[in-house]
PDB file of N, CA and C in Angstrom:
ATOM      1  N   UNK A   1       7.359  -0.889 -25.735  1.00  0.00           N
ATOM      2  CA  UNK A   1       7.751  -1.264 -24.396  1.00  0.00           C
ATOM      3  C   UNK A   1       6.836  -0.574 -23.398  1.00  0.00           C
ATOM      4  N   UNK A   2       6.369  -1.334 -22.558  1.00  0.00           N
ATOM      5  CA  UNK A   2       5.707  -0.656 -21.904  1.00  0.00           C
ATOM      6  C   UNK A   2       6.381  -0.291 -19.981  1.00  0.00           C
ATOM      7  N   UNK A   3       5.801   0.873 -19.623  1.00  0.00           N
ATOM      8  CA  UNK A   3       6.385   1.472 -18.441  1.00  0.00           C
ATOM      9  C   UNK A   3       5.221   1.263 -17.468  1.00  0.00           C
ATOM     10  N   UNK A   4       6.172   0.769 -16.656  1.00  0.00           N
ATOM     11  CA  UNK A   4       4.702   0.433 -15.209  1.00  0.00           C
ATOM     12  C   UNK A   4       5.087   1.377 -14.202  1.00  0.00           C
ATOM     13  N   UNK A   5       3.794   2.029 -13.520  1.00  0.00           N
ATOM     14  CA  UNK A   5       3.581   3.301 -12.770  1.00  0.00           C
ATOM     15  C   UNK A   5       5.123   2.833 -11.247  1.00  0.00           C
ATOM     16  N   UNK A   6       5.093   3.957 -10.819  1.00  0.00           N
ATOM     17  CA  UNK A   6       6.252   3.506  -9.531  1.00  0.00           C
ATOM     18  C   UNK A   6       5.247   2.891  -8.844  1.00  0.00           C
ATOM     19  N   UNK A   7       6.439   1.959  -8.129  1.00  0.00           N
ATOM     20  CA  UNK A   7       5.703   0.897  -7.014  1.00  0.00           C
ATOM     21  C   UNK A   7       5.099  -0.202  -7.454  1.00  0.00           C
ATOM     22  N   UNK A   8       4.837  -0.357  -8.558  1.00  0.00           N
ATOM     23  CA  UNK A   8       4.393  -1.360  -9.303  1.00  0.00           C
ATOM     24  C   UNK A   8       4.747  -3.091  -9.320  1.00  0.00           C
ATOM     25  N   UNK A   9       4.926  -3.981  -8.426  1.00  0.00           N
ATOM     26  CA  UNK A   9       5.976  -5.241  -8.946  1.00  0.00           C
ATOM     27  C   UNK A   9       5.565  -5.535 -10.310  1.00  0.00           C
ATOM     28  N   UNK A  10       6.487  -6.015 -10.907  1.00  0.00           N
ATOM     29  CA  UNK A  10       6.465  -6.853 -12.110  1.00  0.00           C
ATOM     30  C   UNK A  10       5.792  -7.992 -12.256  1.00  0.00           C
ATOM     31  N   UNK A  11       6.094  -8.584 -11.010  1.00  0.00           N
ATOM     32  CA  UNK A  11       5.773  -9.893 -10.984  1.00  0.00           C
ATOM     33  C   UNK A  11       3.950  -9.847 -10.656  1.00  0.00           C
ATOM     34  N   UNK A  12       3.209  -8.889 -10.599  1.00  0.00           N
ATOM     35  CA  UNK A  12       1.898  -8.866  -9.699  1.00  0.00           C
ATOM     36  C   UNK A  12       1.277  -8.275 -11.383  1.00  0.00           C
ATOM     37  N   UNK A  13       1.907  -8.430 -12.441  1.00  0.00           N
ATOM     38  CA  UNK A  13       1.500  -7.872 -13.557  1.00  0.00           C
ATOM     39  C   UNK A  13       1.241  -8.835 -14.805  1.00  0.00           C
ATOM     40  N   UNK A  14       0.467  -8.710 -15.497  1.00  0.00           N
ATOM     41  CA  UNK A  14      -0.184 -10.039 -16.496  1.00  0.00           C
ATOM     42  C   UNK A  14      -0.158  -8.525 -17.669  1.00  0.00           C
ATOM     43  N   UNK A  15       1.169  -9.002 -19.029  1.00  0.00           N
ATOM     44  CA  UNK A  15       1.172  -8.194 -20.193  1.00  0.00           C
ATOM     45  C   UNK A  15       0.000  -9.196 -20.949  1.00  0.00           C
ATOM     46  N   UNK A  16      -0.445  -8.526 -22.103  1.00  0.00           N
ATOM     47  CA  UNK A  16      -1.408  -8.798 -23.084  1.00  0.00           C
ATOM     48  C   UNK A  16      -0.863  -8.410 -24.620  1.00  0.00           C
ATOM     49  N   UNK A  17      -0.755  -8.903 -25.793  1.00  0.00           N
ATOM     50  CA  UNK A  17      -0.494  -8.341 -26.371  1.00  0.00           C
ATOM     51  C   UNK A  17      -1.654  -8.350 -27.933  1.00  0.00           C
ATOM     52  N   UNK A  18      -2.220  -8.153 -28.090  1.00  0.00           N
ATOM     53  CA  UNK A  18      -3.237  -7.715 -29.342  1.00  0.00           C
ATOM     54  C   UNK A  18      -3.144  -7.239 -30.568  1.00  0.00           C
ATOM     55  N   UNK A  19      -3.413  -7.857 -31.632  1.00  0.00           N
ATOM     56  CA  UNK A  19      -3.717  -7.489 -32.969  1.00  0.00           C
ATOM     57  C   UNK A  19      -5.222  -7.420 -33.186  1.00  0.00           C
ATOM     58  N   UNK A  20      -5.491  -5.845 -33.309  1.00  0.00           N
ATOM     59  CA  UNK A  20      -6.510  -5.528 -33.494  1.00  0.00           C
ATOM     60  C   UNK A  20      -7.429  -4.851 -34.484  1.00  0.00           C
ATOM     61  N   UNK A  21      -8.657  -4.706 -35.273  1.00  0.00           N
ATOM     62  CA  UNK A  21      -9.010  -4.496 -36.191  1.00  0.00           C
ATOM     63  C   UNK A  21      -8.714  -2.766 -36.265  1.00  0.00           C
ATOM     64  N   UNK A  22      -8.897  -2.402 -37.712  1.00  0.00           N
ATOM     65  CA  UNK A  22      -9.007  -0.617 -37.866  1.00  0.00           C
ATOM     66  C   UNK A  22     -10.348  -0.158 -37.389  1.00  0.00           C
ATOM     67  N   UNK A  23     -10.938  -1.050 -36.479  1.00  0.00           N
ATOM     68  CA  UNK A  23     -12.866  -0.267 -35.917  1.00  0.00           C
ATOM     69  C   UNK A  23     -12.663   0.617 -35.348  1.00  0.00           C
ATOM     70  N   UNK A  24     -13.547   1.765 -35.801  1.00  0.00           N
ATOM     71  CA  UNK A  24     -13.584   3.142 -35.175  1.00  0.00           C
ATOM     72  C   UNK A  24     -14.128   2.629 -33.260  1.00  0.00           C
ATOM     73  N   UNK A  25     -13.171   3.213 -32.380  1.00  0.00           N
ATOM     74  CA  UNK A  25     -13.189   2.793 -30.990  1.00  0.00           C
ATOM     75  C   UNK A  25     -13.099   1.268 -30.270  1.00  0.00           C
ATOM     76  N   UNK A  26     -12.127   0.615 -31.511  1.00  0.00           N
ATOM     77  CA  UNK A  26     -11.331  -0.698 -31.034  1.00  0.00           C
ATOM     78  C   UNK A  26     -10.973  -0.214 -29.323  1.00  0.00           C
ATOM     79  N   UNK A  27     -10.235   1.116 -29.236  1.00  0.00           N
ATOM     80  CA  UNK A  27      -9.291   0.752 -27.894  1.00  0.00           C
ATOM     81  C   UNK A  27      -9.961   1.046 -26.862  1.00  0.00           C
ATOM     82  N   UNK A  28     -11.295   1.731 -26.933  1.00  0.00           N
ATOM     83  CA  UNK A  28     -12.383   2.051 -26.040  1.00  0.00           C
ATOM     84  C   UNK A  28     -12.802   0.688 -25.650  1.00  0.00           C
ATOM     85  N   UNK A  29     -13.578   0.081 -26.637  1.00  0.00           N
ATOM     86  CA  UNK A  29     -14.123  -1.290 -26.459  1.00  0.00           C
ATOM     87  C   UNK A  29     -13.280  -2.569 -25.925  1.00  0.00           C
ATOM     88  N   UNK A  30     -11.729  -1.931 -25.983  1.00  0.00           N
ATOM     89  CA  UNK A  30     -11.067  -3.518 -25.555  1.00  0.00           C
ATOM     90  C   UNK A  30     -10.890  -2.913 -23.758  1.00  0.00           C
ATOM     91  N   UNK A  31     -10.382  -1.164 -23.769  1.00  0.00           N
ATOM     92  CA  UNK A  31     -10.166  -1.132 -22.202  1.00  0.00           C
ATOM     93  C   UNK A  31     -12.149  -1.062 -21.151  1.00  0.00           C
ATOM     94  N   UNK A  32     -12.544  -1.104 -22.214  1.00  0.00           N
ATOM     95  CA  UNK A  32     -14.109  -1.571 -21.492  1.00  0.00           C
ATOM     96  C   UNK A  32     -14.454  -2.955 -21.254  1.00  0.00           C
ATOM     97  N   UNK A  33     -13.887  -3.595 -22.375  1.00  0.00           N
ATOM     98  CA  UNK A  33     -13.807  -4.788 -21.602  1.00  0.00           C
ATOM     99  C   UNK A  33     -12.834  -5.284 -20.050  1.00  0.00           C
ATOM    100  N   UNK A  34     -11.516  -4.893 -20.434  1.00  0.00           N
ATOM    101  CA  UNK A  34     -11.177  -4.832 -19.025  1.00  0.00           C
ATOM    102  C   UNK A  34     -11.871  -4.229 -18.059  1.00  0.00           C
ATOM    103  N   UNK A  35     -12.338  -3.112 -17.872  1.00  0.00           N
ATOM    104  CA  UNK A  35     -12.916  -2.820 -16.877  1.00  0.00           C
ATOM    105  C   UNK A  35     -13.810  -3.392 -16.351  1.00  0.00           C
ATOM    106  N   UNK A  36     -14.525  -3.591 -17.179  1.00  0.00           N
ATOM    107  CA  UNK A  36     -15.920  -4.901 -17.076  1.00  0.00           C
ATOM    108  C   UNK A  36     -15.317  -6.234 -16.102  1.00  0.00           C
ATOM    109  N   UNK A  37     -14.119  -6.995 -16.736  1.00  0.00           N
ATOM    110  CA  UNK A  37     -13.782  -8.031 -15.952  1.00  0.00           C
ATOM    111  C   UNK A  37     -13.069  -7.535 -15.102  1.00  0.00           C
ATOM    112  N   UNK A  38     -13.252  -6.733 -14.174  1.00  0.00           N
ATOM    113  CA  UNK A  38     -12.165  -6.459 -13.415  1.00  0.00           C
ATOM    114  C   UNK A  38     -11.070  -5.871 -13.182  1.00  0.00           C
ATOM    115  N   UNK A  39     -10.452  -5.650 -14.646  1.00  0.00           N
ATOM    116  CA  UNK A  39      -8.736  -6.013 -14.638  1.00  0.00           C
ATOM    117  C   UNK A  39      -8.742  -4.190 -14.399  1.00  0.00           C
ATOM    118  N   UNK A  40      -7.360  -3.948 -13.872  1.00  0.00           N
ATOM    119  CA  UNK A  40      -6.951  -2.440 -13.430  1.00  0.00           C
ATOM    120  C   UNK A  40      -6.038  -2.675 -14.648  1.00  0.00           C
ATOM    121  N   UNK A  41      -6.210  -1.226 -15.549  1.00  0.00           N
ATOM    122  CA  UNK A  41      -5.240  -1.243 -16.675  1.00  0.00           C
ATOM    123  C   UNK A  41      -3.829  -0.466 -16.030  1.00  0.00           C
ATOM    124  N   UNK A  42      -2.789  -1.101 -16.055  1.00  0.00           N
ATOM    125  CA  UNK A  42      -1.596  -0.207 -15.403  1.00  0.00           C
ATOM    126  C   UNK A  42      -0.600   0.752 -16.395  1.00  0.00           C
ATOM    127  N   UNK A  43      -0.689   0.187 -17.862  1.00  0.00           N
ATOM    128  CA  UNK A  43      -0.011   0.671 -18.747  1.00  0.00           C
ATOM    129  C   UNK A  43      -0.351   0.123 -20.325  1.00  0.00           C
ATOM    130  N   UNK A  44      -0.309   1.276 -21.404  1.00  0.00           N
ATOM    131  CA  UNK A  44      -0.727   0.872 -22.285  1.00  0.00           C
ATOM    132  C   UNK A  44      -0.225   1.421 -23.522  1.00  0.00           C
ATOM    133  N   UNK A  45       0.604   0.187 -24.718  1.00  0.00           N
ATOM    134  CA  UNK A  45       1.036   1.272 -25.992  1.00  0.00           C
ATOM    135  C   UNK A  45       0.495   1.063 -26.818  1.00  0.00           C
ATOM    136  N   UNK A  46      -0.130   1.522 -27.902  1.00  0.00           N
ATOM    137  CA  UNK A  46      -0.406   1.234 -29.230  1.00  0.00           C
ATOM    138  C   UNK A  46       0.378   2.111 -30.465  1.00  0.00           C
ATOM    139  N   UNK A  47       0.151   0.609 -31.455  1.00  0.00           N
ATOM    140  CA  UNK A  47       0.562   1.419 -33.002  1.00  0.00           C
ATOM    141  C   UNK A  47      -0.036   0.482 -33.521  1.00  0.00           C
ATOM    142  N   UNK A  48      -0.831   0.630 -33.873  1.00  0.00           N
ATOM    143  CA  UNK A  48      -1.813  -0.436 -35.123  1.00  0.00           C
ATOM    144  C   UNK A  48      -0.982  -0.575 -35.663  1.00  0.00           C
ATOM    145  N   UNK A  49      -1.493  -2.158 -36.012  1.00  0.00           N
ATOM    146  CA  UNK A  49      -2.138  -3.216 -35.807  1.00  0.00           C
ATOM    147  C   UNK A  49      -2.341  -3.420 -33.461  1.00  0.00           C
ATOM    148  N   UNK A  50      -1.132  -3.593 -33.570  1.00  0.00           N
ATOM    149  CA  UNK A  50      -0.396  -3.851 -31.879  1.00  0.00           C
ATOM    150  C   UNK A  50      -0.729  -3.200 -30.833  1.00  0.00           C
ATOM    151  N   UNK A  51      -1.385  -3.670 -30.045  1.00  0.00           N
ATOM    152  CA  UNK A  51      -2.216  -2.828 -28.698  1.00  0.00           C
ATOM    153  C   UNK A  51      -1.637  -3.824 -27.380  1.00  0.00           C
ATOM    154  N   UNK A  52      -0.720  -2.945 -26.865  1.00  0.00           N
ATOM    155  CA  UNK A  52      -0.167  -3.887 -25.743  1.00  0.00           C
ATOM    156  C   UNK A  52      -0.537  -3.257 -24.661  1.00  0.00           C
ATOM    157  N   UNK A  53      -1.109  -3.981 -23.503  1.00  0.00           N
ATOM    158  CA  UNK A  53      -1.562  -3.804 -22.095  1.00  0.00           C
ATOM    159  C   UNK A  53      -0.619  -4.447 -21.209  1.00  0.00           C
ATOM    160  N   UNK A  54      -0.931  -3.623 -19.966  1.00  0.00           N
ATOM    161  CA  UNK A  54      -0.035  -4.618 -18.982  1.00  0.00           C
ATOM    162  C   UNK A  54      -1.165  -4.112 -17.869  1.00  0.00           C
ATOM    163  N   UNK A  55      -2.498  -5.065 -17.325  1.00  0.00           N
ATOM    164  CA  UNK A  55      -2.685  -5.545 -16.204  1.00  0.00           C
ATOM    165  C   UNK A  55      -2.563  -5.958 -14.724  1.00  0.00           C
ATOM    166  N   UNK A  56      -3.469  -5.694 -14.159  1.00  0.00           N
ATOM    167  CA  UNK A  56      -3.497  -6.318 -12.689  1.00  0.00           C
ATOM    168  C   UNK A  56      -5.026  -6.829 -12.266  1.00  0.00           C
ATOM    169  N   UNK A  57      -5.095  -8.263 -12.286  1.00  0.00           N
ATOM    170  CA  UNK A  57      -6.564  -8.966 -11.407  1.00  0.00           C
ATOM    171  C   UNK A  57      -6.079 -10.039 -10.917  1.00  0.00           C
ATOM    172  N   UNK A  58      -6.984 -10.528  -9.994  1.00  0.00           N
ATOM    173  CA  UNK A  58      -6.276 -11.928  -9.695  1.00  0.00           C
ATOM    174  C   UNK A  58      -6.433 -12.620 -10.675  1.00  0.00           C
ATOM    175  N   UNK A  59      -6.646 -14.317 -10.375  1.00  0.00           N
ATOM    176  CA  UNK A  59      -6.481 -14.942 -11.541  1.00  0.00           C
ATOM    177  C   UNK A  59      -7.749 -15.343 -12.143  1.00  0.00           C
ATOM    178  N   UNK A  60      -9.137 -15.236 -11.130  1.00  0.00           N
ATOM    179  CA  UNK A  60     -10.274 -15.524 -11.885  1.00  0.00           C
ATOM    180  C   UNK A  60     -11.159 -14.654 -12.988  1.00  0.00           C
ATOM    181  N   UNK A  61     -10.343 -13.030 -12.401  1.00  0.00           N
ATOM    182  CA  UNK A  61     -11.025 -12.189 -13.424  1.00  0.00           C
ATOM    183  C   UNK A  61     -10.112 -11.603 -14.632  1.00  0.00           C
ATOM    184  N   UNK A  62      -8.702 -12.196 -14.570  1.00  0.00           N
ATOM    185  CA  UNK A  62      -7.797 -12.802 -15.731  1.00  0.00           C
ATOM    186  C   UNK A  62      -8.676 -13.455 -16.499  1.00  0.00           C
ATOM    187  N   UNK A  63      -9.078 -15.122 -15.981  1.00  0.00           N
ATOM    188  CA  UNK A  63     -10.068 -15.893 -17.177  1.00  0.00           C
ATOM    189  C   UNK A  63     -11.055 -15.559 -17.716  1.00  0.00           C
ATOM    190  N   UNK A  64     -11.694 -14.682 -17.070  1.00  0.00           N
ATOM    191  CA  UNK A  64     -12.790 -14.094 -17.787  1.00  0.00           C
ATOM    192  C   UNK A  64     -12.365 -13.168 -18.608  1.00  0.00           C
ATOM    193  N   UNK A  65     -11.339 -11.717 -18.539  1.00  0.00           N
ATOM    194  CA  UNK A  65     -10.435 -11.133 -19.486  1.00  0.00           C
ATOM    195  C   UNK A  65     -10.394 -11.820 -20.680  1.00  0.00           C
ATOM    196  N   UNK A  66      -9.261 -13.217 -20.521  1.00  0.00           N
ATOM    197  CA  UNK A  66      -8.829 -13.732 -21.476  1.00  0.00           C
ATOM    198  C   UNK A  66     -10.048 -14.589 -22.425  1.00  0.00           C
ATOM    199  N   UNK A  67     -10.657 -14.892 -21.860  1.00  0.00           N
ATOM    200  CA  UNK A  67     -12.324 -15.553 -22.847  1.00  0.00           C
ATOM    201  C   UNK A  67     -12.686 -14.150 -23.222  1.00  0.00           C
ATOM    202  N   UNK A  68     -13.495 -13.168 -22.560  1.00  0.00           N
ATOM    203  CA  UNK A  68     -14.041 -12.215 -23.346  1.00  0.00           C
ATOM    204  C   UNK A  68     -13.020 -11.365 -24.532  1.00  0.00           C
ATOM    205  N   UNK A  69     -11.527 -11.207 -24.035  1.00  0.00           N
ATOM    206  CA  UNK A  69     -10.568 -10.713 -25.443  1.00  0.00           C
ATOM    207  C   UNK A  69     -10.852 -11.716 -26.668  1.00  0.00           C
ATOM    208  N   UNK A  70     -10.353 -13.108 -26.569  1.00  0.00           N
ATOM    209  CA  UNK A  70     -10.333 -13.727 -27.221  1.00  0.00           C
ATOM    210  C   UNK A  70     -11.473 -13.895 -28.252  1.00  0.00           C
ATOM    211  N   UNK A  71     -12.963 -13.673 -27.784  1.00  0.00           N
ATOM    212  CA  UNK A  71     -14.222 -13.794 -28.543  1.00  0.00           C
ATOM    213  C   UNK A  71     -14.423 -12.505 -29.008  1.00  0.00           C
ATOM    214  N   UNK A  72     -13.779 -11.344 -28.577  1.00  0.00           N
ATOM    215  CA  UNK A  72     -14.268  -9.961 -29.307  1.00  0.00           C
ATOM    216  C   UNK A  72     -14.289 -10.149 -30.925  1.00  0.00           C
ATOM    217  N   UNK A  73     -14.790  -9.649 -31.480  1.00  0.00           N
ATOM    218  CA  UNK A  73     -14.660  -9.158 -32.740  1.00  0.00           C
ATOM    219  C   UNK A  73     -13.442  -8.365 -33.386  1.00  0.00           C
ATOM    220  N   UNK A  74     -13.263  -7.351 -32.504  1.00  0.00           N
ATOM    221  CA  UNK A  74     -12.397  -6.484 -33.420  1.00  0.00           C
ATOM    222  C   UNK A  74     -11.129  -7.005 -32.715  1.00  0.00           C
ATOM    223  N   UNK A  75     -10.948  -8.027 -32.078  1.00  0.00           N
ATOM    224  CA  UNK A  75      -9.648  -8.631 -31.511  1.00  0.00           C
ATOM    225  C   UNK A  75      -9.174  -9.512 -32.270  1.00  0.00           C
ATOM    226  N   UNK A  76      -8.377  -9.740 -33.286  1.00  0.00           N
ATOM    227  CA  UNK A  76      -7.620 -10.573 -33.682  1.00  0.00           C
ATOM    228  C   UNK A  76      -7.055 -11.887 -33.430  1.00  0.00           C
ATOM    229  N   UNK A  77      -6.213 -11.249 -32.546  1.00  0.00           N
ATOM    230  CA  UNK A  77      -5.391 -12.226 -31.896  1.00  0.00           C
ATOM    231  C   UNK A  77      -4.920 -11.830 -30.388  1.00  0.00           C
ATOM    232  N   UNK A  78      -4.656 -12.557 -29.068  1.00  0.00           N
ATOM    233  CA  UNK A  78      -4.267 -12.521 -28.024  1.00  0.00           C
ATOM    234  C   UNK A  78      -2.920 -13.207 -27.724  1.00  0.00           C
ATOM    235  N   UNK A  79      -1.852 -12.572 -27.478  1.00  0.00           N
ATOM    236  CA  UNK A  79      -0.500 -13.184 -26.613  1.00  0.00           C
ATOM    237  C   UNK A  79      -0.928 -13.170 -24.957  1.00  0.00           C
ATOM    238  N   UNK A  80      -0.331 -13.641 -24.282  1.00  0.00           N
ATOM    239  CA  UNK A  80      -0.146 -13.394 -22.845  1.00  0.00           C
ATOM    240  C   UNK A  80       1.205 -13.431 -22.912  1.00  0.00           C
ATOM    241  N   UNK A  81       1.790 -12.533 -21.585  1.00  0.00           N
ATOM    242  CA  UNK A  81       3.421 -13.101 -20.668  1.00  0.00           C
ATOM    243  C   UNK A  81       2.128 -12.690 -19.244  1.00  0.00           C
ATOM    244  N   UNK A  82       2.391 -13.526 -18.473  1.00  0.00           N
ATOM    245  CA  UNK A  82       2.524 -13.101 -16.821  1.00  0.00           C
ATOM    246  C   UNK A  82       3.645 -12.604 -16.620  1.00  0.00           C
TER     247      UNK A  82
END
């Protein structure tokens, strides 16, 4: 479950949810990719396999997020909730 910082709306937040490979610095390389597109990471849990984010970008540097997660390598698989 993840906890969003105070002040935070819910609704201004895009969760992610990830199955990701055992690569030495999977979680480096996936919050570098966010940073890269933009996205402000607000909260984050892991337990391998499962790397869940919860986000904030608008919606164009969302699509770019969601194409560059989706084509990573050591990314598996991608859920969204807005």
């Amino acid at each position: 479950m993840l906890l969003l910082p105070p002040g935070i709306a819910p609704s201004s937040v895009t969760r992610l949810a990830l199955d990701v490979s055992d690569a030495p610095g999977v979680l480096l390389r996936v919050l570098g990719i966010c940073q890269r597109r933009g996205a402000q990471v607000l909260a984050m849990t892991y337990a391998h396999p499962r790397l869940e984010l919860a986000v904030s970008a608008d919606e164009r540097h969302l699509q770019l997020l969601r194409g560059r997660l989706e084509n990573a390598i050591d990314v598996l698989t991608v859920d969204y909730a807005p």
